[in-house]
Protein backbone atom coordinates (compact mmCIF):
# COMPACT_ATOMS: atom_id res chain seq x y z
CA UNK A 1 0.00 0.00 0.00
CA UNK A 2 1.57 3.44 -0.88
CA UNK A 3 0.96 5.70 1.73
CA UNK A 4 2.87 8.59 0.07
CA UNK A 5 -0.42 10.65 -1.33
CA UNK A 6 -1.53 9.77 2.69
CA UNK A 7 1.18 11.29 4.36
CA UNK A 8 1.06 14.55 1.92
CA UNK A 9 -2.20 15.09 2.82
CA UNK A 10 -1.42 15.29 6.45
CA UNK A 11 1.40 16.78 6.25
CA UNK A 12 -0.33 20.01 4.31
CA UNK A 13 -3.53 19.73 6.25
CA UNK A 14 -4.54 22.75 8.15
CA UNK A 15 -4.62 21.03 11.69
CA UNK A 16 -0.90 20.30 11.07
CA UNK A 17 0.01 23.66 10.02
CA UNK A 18 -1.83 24.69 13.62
CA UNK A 19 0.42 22.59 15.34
CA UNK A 20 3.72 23.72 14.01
CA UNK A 21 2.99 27.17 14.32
CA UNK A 22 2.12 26.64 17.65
CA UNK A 23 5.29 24.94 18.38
CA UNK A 24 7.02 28.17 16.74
CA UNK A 25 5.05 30.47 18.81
CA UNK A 26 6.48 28.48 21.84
CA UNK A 27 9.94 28.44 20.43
CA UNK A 28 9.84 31.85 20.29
CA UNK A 29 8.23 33.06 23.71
CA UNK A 30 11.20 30.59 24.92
CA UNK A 31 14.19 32.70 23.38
CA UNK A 32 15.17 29.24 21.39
CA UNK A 33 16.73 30.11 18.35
CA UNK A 34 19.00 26.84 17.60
CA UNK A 35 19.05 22.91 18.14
CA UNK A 36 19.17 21.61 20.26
CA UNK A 37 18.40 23.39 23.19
CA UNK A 38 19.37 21.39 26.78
CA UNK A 39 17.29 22.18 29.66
CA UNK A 40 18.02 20.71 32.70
CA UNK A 41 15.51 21.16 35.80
CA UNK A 42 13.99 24.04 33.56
CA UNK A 43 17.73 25.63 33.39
CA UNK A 44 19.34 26.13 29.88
CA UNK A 45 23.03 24.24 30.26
CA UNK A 46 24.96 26.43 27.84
CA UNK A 47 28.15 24.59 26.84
CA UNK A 48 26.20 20.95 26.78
CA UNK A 49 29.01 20.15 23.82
CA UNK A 50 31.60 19.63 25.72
CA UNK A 51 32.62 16.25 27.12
CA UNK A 52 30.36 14.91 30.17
CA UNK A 53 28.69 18.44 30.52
CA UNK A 54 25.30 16.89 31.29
CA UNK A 55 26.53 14.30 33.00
CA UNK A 56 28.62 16.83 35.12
CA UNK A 57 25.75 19.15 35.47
CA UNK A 58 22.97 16.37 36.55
CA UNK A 59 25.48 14.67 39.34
CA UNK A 60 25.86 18.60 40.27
CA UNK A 61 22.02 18.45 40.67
CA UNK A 62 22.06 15.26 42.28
CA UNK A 63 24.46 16.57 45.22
CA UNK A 64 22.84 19.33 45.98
CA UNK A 65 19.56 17.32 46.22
CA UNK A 66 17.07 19.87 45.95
CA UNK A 67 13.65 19.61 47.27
CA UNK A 68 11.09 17.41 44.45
CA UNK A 69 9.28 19.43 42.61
CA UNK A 70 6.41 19.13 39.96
CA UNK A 71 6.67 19.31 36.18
CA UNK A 72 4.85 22.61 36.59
CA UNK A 73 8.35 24.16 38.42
CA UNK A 74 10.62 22.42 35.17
CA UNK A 75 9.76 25.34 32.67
CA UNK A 76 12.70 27.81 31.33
CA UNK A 77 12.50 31.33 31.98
CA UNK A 78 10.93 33.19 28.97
CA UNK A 79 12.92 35.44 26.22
CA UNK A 80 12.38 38.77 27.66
CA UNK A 81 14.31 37.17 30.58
CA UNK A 82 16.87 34.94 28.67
CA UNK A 83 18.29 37.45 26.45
CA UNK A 84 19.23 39.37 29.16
CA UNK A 85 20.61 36.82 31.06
CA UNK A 86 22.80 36.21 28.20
CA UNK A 87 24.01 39.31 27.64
CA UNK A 88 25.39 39.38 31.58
CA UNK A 89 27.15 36.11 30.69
CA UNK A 90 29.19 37.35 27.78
CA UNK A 91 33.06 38.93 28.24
CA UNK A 92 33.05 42.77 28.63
CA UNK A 93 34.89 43.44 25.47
CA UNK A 94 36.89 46.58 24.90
CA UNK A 95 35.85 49.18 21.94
CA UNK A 96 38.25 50.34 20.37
CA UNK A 97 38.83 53.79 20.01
CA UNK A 98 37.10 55.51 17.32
CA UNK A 99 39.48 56.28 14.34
CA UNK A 100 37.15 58.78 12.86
CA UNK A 101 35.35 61.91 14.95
CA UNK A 102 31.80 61.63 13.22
CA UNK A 103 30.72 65.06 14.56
CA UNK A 104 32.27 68.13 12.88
CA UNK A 105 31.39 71.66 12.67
CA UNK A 106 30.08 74.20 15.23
CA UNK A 107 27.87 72.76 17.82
CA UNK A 108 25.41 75.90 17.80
CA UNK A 109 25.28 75.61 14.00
CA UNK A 110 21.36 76.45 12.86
CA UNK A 111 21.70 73.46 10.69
CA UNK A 112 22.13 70.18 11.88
CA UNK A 113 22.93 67.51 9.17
CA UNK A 114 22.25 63.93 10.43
CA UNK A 115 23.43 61.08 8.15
CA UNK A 116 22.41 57.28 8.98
CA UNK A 117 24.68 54.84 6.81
CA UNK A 118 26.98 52.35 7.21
CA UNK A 119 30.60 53.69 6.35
CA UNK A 120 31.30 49.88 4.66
CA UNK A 121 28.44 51.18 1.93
CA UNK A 122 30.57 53.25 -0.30
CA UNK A 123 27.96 56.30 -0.77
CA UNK A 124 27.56 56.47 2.76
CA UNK A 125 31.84 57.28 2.86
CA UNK A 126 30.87 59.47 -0.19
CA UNK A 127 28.23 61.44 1.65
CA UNK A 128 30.75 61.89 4.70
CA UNK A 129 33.39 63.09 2.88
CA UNK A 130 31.40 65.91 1.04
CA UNK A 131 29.82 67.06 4.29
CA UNK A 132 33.83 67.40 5.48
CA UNK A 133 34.75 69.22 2.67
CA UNK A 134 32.28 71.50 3.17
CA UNK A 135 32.53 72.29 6.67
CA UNK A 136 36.34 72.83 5.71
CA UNK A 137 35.88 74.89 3.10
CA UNK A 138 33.37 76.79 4.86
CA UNK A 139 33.78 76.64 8.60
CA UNK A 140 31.44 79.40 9.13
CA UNK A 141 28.88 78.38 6.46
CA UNK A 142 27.40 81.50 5.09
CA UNK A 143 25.04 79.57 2.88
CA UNK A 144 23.38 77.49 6.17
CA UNK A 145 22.25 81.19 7.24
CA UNK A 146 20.92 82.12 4.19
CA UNK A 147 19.03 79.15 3.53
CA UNK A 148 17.93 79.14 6.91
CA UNK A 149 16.44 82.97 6.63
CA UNK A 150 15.09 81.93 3.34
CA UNK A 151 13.10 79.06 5.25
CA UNK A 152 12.23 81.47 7.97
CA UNK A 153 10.42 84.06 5.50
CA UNK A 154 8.58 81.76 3.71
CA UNK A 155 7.06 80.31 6.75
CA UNK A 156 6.21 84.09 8.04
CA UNK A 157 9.31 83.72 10.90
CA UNK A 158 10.50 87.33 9.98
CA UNK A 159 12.22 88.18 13.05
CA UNK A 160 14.00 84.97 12.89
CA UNK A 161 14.69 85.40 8.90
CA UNK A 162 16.31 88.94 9.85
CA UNK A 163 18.40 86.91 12.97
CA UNK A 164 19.75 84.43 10.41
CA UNK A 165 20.56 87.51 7.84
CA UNK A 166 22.65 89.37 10.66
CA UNK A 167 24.73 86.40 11.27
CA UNK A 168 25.66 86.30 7.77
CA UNK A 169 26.05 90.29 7.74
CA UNK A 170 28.27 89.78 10.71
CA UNK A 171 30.95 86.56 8.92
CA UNK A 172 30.62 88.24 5.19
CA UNK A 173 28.80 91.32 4.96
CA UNK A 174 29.56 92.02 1.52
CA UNK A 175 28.49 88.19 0.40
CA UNK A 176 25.94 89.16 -2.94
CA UNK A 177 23.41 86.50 -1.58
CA UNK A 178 22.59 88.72 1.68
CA UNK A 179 21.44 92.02 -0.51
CA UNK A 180 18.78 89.45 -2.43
CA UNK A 181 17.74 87.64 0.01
CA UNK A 182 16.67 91.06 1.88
CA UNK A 183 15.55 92.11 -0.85
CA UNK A 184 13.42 89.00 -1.13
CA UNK A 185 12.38 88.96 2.45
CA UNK A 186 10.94 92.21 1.83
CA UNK A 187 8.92 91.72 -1.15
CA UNK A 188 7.53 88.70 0.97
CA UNK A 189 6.44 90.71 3.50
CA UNK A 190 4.62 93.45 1.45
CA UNK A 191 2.49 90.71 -0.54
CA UNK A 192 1.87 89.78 3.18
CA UNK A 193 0.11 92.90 3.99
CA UNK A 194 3.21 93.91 5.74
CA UNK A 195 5.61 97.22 5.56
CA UNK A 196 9.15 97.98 6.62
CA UNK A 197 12.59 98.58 5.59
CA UNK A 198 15.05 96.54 4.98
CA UNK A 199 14.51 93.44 7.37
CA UNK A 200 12.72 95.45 9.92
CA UNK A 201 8.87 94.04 9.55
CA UNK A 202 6.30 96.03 11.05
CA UNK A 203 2.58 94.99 10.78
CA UNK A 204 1.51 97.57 8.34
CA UNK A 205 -1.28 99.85 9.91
């Protein structure tokens, strides 16, 4: 009798399906993630590979002849608990220190630039190195205060706008970008209903 088409059938029926995923939803409320797994008294034996662990760890048992207990009190601890547990059991390990300061520029900068990547992905190396470059080449970054006025007067910010504009009157005050973008900021404001001169706003009256 072939029992192949038998076995398939059980094999893909629903109720079997059930239980394996309820064995994987156990599995994983456990912290297993490998095979096998030795519990012993509910208590994971890590190193069971080596020669007469169990043995070793059972005639521990044994000897200290603890009180009988139910199968009820032989269940592990769950993987909330177990992943912890064995991160306190690893070696502190050492970092090394970092070859590469990842923070440049001025800490009070108005623009903060905020790159995840990995460095081992090449554009993320490329990225980094053209953010250097321009914080070298610029270590006062005139065009970070313009842009950030710019973003000020088109959200209505005015008084900040005119902040961000003095700070680039005060590192270049002949830099061409600051006379148009006052100029700018003050056609802004007069489509806004609002008068002044220069990048004094007013409320018009």
């Amino acid at each position: 009798m072939n029992a192949v088409p038998q076995f398939v059938k059980v094999m893909q029926s629903p109720q079997t399906l059930t239980l394996i995923q309820r064995d994987i939803d156990r599995a994983m409320l456990l912290g297993i993630n490998g095979t096998p797994m030795v519990l012993i008294n509910g208590v994971e034996l890590k190193g069971w590979e080596a020669p007469r662990a169990v043995e070793t760890a059972v005639e521990a048992i044994i000897a200290a002849n603890p009180p009988a207990q139910t199968a009820k009190a032989d269940m592990p601890v769950l993987a909330s608990e177990k992943y912890v547990a064995d991160w306190r059991d690893q070696p502190a390990r050492s970092l090394p220190p970092e070859q590469v300061v990842h923070a440049v520029g001025d800490v009070a900068a108005p623009v903060e630039v905020v790159v995840y990547g990995d460095f081992q992905e090449p554009n993320t190396a490329r990225v980094d190195a053209m953010i250097r470059e321009a914080v070298e080449k610029n270590p006062k970054l005139v065009s970070a205060w313009i842009n950030l006025g710019n973003a000020y007067a088109t959200q209505d910010k005015f008084t900040d706008a005119c902040d961000a504009y003095a700070k680039v009157h005060a590192i270049d005050p002949s830099d061409p970008r600051l006379k148009n973008a006052l100029i700018e900021v003050d056609e802004v404001a007069k489509k806004k209903g609002l008068s002044g001169a220069g990048c004094k706003v007013a409320p018009a009256k």
